[in-house]
Protein backbone atom coordinates (compact mmCIF):
# COMPACT_ATOMS: atom_id res chain seq x y z
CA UNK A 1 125.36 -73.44 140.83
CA UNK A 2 125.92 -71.33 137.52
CA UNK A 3 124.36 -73.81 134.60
CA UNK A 4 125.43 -73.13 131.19
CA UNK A 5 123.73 -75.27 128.42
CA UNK A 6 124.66 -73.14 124.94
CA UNK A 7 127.87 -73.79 123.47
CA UNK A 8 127.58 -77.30 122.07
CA UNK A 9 124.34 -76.05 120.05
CA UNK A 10 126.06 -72.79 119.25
CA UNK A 11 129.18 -73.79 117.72
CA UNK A 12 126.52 -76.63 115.77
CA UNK A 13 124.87 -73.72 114.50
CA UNK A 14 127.74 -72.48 113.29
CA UNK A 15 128.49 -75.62 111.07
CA UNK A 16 124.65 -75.94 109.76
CA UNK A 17 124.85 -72.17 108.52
CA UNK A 18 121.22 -71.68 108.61
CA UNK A 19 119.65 -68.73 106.60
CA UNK A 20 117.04 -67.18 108.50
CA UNK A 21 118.49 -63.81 109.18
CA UNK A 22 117.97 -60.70 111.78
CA UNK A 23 118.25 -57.30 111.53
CA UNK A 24 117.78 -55.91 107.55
CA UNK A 25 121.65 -55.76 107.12
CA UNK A 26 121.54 -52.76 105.24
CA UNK A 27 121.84 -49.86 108.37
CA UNK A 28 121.00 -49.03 111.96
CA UNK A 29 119.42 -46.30 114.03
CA UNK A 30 119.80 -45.95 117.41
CA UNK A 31 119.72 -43.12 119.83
CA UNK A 32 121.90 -42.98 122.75
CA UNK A 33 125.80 -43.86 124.27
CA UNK A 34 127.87 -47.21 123.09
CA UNK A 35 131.08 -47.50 124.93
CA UNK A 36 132.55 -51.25 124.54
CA UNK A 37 135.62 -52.81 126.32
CA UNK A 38 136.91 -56.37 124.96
CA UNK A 39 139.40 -57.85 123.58
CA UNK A 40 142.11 -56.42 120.38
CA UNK A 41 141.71 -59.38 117.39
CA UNK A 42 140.21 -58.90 114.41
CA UNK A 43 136.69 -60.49 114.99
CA UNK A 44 135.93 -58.27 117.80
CA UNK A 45 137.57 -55.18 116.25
CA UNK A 46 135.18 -55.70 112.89
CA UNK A 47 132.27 -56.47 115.44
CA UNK A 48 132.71 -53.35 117.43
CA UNK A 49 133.45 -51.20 114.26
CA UNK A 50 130.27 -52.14 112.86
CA UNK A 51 128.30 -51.00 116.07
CA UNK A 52 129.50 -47.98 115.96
CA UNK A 53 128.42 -47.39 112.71
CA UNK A 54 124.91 -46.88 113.80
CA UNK A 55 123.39 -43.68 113.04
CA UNK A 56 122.84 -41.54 116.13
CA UNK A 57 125.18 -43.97 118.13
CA UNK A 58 127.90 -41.87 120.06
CA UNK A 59 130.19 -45.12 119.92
CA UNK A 60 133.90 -45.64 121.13
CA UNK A 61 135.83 -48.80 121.53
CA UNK A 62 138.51 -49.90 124.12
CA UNK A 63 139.86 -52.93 122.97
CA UNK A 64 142.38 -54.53 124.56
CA UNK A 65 144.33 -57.72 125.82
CA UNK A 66 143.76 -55.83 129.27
CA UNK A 67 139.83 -55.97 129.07
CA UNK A 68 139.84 -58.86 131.46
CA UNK A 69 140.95 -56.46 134.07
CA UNK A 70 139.46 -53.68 132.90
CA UNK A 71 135.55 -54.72 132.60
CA UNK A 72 134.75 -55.25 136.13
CA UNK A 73 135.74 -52.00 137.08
CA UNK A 74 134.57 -49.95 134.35
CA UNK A 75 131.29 -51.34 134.69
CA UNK A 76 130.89 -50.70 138.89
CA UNK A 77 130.31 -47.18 138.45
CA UNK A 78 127.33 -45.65 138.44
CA UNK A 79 127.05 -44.30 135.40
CA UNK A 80 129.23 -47.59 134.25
CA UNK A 81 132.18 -46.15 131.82
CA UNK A 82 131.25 -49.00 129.60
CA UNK A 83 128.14 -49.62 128.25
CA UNK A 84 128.80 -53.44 127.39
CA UNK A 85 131.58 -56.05 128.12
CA UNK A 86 132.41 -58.39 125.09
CA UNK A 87 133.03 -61.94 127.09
CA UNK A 88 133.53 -65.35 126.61
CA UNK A 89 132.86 -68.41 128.68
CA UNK A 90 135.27 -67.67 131.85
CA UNK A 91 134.91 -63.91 132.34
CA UNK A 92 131.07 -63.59 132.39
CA UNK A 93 130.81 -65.26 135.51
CA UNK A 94 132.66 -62.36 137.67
CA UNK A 95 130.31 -59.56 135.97
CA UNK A 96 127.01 -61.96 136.58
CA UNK A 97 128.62 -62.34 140.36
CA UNK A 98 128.89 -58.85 140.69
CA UNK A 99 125.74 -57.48 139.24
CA UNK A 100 127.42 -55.06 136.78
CA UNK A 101 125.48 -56.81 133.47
CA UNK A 102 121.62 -57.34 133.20
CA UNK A 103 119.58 -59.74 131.47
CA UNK A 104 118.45 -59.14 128.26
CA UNK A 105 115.11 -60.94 128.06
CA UNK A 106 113.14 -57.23 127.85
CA UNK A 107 115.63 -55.99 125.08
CA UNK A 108 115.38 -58.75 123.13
CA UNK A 109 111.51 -58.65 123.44
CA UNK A 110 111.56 -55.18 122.19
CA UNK A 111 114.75 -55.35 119.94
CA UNK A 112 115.72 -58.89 118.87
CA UNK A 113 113.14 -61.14 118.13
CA UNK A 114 114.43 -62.56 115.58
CA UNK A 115 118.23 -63.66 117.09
CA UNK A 116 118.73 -66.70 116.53
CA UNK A 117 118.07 -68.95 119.58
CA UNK A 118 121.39 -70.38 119.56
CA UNK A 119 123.12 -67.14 120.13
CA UNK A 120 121.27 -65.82 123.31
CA UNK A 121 123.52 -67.63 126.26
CA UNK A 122 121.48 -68.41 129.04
CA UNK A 123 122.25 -68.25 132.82
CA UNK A 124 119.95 -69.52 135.48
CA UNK A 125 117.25 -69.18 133.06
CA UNK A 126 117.68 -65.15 131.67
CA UNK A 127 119.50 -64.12 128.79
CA UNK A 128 123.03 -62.59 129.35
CA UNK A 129 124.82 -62.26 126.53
CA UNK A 130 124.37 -63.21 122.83
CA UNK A 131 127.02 -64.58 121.37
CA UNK A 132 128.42 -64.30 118.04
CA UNK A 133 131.46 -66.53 117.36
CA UNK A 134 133.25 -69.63 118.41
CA UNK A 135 136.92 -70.22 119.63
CA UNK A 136 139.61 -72.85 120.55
CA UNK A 137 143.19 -73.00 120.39
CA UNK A 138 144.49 -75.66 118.35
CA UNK A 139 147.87 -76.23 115.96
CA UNK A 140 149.43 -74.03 113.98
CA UNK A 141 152.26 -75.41 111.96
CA UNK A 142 154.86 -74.51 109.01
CA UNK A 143 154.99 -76.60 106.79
CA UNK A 144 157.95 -76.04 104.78
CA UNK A 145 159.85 -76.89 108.29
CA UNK A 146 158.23 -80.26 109.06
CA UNK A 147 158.93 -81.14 105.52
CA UNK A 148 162.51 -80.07 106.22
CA UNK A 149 162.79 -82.37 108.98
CA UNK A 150 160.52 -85.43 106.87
CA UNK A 151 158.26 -85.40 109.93
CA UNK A 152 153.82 -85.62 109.61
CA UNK A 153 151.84 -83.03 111.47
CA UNK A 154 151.57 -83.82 114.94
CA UNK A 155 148.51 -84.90 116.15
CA UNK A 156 149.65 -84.75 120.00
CA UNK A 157 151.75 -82.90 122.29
CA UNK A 158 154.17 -86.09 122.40
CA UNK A 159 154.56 -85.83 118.45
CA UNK A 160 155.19 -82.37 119.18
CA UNK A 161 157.81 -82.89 121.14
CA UNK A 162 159.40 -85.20 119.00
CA UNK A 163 159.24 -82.64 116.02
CA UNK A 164 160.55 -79.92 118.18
CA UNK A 165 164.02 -82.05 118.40
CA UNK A 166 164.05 -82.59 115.45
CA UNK A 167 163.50 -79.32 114.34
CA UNK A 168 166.62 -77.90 116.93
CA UNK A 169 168.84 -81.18 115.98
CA UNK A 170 168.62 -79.75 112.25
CA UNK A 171 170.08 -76.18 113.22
CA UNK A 172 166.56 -74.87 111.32
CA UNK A 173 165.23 -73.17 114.63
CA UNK A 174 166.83 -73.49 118.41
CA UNK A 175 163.54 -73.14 120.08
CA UNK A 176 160.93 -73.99 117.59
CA UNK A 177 157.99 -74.17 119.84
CA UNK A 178 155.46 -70.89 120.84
CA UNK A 179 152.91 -70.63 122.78
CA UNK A 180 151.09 -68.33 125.28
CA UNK A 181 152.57 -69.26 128.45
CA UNK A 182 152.57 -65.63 130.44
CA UNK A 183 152.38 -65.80 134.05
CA UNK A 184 148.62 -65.52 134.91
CA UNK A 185 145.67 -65.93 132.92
CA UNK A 186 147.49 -67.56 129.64
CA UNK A 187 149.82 -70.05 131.87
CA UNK A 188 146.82 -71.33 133.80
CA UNK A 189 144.76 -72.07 130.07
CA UNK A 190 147.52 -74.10 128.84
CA UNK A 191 147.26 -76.27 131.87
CA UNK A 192 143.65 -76.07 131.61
CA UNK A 193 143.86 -77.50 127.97
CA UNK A 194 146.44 -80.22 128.95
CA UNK A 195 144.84 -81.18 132.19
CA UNK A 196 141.52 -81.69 130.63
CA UNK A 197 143.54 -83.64 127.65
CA UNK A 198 145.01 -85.70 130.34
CA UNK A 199 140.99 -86.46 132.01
CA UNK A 200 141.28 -84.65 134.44
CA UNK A 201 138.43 -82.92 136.56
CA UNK A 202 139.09 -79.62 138.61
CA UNK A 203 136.68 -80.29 141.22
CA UNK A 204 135.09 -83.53 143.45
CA UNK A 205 132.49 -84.28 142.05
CA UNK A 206 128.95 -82.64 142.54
CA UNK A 207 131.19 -79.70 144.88
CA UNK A 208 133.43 -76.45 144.72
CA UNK A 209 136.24 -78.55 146.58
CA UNK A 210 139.10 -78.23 143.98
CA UNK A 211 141.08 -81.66 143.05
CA UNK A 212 143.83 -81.46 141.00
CA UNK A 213 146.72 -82.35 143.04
CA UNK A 214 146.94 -85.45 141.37
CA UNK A 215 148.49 -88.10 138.44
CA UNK A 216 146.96 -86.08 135.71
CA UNK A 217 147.69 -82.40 137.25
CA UNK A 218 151.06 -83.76 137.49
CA UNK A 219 151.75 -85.11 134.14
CA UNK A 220 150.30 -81.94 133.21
CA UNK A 221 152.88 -80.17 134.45
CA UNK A 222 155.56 -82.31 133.44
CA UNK A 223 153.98 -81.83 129.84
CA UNK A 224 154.54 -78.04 130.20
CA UNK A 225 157.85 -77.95 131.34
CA UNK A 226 159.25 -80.49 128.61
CA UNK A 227 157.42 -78.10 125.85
CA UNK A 228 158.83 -75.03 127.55
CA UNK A 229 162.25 -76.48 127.12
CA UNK A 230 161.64 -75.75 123.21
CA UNK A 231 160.69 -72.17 123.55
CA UNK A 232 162.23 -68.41 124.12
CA UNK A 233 163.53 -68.78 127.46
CA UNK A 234 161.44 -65.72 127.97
CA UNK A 235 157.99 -67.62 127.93
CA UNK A 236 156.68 -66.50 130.71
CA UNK A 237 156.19 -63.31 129.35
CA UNK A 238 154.07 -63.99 126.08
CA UNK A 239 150.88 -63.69 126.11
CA UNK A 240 148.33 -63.96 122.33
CA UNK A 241 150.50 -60.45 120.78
CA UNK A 242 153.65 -61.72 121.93
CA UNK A 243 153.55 -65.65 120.55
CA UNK A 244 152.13 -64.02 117.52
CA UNK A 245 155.08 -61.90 117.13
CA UNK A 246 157.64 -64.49 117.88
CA UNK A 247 155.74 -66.80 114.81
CA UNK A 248 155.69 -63.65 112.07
CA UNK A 249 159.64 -62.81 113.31
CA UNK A 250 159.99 -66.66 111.89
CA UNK A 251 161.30 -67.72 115.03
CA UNK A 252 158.29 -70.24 115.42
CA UNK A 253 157.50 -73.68 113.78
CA UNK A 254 154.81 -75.06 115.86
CA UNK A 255 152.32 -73.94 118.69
CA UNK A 256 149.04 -74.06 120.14
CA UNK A 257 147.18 -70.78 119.70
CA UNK A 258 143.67 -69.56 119.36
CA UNK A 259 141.56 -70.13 116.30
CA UNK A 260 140.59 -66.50 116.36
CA UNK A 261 144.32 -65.26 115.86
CA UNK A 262 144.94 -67.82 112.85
CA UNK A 263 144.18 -65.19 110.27
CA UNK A 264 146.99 -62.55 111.51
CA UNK A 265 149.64 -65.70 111.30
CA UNK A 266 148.14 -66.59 107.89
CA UNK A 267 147.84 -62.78 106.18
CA UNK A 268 150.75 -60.91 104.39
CA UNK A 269 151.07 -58.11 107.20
CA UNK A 270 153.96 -58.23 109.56
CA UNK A 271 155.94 -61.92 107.89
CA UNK A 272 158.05 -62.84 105.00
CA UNK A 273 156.16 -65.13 102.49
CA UNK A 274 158.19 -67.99 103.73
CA UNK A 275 156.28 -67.51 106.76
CA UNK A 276 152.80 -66.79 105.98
CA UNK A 277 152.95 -68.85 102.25
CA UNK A 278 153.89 -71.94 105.07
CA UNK A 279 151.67 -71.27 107.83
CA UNK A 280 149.27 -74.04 108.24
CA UNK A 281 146.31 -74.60 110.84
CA UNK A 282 145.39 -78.56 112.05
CA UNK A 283 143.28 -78.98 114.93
CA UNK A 284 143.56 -79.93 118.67
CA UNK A 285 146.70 -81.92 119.77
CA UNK A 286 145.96 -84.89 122.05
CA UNK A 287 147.67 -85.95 125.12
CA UNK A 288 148.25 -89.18 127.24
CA UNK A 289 145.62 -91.26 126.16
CA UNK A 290 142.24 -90.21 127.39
CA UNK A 291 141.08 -89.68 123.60
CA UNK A 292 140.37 -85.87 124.68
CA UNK A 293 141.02 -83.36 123.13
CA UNK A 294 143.50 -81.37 124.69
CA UNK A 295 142.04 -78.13 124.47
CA UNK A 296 138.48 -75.93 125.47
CA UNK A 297 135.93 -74.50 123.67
CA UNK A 298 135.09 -71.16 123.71
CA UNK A 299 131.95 -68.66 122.77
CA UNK A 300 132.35 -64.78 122.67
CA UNK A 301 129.57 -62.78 123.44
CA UNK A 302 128.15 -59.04 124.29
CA UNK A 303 126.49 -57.82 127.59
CA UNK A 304 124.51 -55.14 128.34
CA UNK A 305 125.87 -52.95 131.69
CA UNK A 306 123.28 -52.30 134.32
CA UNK A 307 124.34 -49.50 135.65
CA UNK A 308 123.45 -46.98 132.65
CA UNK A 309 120.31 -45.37 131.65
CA UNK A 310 117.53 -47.49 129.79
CA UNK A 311 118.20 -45.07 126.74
CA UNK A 312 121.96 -46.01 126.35
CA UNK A 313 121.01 -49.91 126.97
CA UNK A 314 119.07 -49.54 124.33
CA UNK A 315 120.98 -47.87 121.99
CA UNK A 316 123.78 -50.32 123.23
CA UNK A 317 121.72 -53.68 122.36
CA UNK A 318 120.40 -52.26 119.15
CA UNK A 319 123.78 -51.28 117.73
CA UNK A 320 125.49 -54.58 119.01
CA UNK A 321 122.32 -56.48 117.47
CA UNK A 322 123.31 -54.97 113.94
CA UNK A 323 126.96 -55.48 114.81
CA UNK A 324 126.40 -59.52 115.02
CA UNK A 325 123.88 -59.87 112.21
CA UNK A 326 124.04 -60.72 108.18
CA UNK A 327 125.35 -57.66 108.14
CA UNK A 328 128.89 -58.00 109.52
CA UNK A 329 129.65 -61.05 107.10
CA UNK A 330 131.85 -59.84 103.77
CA UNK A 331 134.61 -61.30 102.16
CA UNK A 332 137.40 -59.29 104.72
CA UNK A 333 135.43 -60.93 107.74
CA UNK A 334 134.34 -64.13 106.77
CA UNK A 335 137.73 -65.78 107.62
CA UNK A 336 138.07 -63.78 111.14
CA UNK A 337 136.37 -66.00 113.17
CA UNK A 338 133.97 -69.05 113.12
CA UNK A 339 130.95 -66.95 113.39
CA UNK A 340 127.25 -68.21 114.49
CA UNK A 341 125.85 -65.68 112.55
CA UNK A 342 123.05 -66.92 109.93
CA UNK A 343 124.90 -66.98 106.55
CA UNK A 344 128.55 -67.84 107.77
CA UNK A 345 131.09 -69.81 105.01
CA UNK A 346 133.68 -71.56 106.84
CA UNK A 347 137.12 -70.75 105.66
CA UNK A 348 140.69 -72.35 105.38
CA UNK A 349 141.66 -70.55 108.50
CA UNK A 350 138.74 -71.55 110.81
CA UNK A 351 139.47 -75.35 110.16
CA UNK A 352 140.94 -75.69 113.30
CA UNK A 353 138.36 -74.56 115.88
CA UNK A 354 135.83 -76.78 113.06
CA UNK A 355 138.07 -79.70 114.48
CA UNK A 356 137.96 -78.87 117.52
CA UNK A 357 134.27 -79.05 117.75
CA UNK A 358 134.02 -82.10 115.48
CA UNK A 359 136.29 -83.94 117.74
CA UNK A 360 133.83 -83.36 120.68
CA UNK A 361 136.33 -80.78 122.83
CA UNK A 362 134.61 -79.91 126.13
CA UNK A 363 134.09 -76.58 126.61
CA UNK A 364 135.19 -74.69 129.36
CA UNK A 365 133.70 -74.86 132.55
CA UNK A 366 131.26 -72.45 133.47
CA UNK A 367 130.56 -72.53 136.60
CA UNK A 368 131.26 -69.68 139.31
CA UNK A 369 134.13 -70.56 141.34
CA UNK A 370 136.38 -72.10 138.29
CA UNK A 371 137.62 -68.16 137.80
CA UNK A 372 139.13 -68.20 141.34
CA UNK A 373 140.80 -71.85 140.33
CA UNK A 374 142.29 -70.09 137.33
CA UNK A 375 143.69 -67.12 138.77
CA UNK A 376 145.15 -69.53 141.39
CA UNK A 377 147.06 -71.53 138.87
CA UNK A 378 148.12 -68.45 137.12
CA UNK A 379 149.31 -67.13 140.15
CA UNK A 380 151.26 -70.32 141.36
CA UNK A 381 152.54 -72.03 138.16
CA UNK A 382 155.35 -69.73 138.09
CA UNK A 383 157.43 -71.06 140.13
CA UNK A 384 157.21 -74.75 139.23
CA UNK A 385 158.08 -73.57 135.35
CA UNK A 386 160.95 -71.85 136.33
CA UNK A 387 162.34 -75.10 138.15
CA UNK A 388 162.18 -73.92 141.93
CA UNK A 389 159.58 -76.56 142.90
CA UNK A 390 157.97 -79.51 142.29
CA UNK A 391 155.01 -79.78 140.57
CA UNK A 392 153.44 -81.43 143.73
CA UNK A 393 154.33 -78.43 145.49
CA UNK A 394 153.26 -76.38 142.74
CA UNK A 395 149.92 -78.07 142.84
CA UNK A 396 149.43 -77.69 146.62
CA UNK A 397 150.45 -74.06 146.29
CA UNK A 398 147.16 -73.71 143.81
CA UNK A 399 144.95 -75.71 146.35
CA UNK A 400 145.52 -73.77 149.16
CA UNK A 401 145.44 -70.38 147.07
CA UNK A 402 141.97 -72.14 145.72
CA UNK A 403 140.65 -73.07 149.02
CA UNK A 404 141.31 -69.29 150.74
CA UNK A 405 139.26 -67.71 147.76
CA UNK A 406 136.88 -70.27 147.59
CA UNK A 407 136.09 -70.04 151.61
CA UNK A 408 135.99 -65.99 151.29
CA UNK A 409 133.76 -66.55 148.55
CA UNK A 410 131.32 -68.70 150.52
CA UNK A 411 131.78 -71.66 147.58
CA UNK A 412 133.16 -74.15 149.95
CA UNK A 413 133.56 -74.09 154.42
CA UNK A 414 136.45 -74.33 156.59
């Protein structure tokens, strides 16, 4: 099994700010190709900027919220179109399945001795990514609306709920909730997040055999559905871009999104003042009462492709290196993200993902079959949000979707 040891003492790092630094932060010279593929927010679009910077790097960038189907493919080639995959916790297990990213234990030998320790994320004992900032979705609020409707920030999904009718019984907003809920990958994190708020475990214990056709999967479920009764009736089709919209249009009082897309909601671009003056961030909302958190925590990282020559993975790890170091921290990008970087100042807008990690949120599970368990739940959620089945059903639907991948994969037998 997949181990994965690195998060709690990265995001720690991130809260100590330690000074030693890497790189010299003034420039970069590397020889060779960079082509990344990742994600669209700000963080990664500053990181990837910056690594392309390099002098005698032919660089390009293809970020978008498509990377997750985009990498794997892109990276099979031989020559792989990308050079490097930016990741986080749940997609670098399908490109360490698949062989598409080395370790980095030679290049950072030769390159990046001085990263610190708590960025290099191992697997199995090699180095395969480094990462460079922290994530978790937790509240966003307006303020100005909860103070309309004489009601505290919630601290829970129930208080939620209970703010959202008030909210809707005032006439201020008919469906004052947002939230990422697209069919797929987004609709199977929120019940991720409330599952694991709820105590519940994915798998048996010890195996690959999935278990969460049970109380907690169910009140999960039954969470999701009562929130969706607040929100667009199209939910199912937002993903990050399209909550975010929905919350700058001022159609939005209170959701759970990621700490890494705070700073669009809380900038003057694309929202009246009323919006952005009001726009608050408190962290993870609880559920039930297991006293955990009801969200994941999250690292972002870069990879190095195998499939190109050793000139270009060079080039590619030595631009990336400079990318992540001293360098990238300023006043514009300070606020982007809860970096690990040496020298990071936590800002107003990271205080949620801060919470999150103070409050002890697990982080999500790394482990090599929990991808096929997620695109199972994104795949058979649908159906149960749209009130065609139960969620027992629902739940069985996702076991059985599970247990077919899981047997092809050679995780668990017939």
């Amino acid at each position: 099994m997949t181990k994965f040891t690195k998060l709690i003492g990265a995001t720690a790092a991130a809260l100590t700010m330690g000074t030693a630094a890497f790189a010299d932060g003034h420039g970069c010279t590397a020889e060779g190709r960079l082509s990344i593929i990742g994600n669209e927010f700000p963080a990664i679009q500053s990181v990837a900027a910056l690594a392309q910077s390099c002098e005698g790097i032919e660089g390009e960038a293809n970020l978008t919220a498509d990377h997750q189907t985009l990498n794997l493919a892109g990276m099979s080639g031989n020559p792989a179109e990308y050079t490097s995959a930016i990741v986080a916790n749940s997609s670098i297990i399908a490109l360490i399945n698949d062989g598409v990213i080395r370790p980095l234990d030679d290049l950072v030998a030769e390159y990046g001795a001085d990263i610190p320790g708590h960025m290099k994320i191992s697997v199995d004992g090699q180095i395969m990514a480094i990462a460079f900032m922290a994530n978790a979705q937790t509240l966003a609020y307006r303020s100005d609306v909860l103070e309309q409707v004489g009601l505290e920030v919630p601290t829970s999904y129930e208080e939620m709920l209970t703010a959202a009718a008030a909210i809707r019984e005032a006439g201020i907003m008919e469906n004052p909730l947002g939230g990422a809920y697209a069919s797929g990958w987004n609709l199977a994190q929120e019940f991720n997040n409330i599952y694991i708020g709820h105590g519940g475990e994915f798998f048996e214990a010890g195996t690959a055999n999935v278990a969460i056709n049970n109380e907690a999967g169910v009140a999960t479920l039954e969470m999701m559905k009562a929130l969706s009764e607040y929100m667009s009736p199209d939910f199912l089709t937002h993903d990050s871009n399209g909550t975010q919209a929905e919350w700058e249009a001022g159609n939005v009082a209170l959701m759970n999104m990621w700490g890494s897309r705070m700073g669009n909601l809380m900038d003057d671009e694309g929202s009246a003042p009323e919006v952005y003056e009001n726009t608050m961030v408190a962290g993870p909302l609880m559920v039930g009462d297991s006293g955990v958190p009801a969200t994941t925590l999250w690292w972002d990282g870069w990879t190095v492709a195998t499939n190109v020559s050793d000139e270009d993975a060079a080039a590619t790890f030595q631009a990336l290196a400079h990318a992540v170091s001293p360098a990238l921290l300023n006043d514009e990008t300070m606020g982007q993200a809860v970096w690990l970087i040496d020298g990071f100042e936590p800002q107003p807008v990271n205080e949620g993902v801060l919470a999150a990690v103070a409050a002890g949120s697990k982080p999500y599970p790394m482990v090599p079959f929990q991808g096929l368990l997620h695109s199972a739940l994104g795949a058979e959620l649908s159906d149960f949000m749209q009130g065609t089945e139960s969620a027992e059903q629902a739940l069985a639907d996702v076991e059985a979707a599970y247990a077919a991948a899981a047997i092809e994969a050679g995780f668990v037998t017939e």
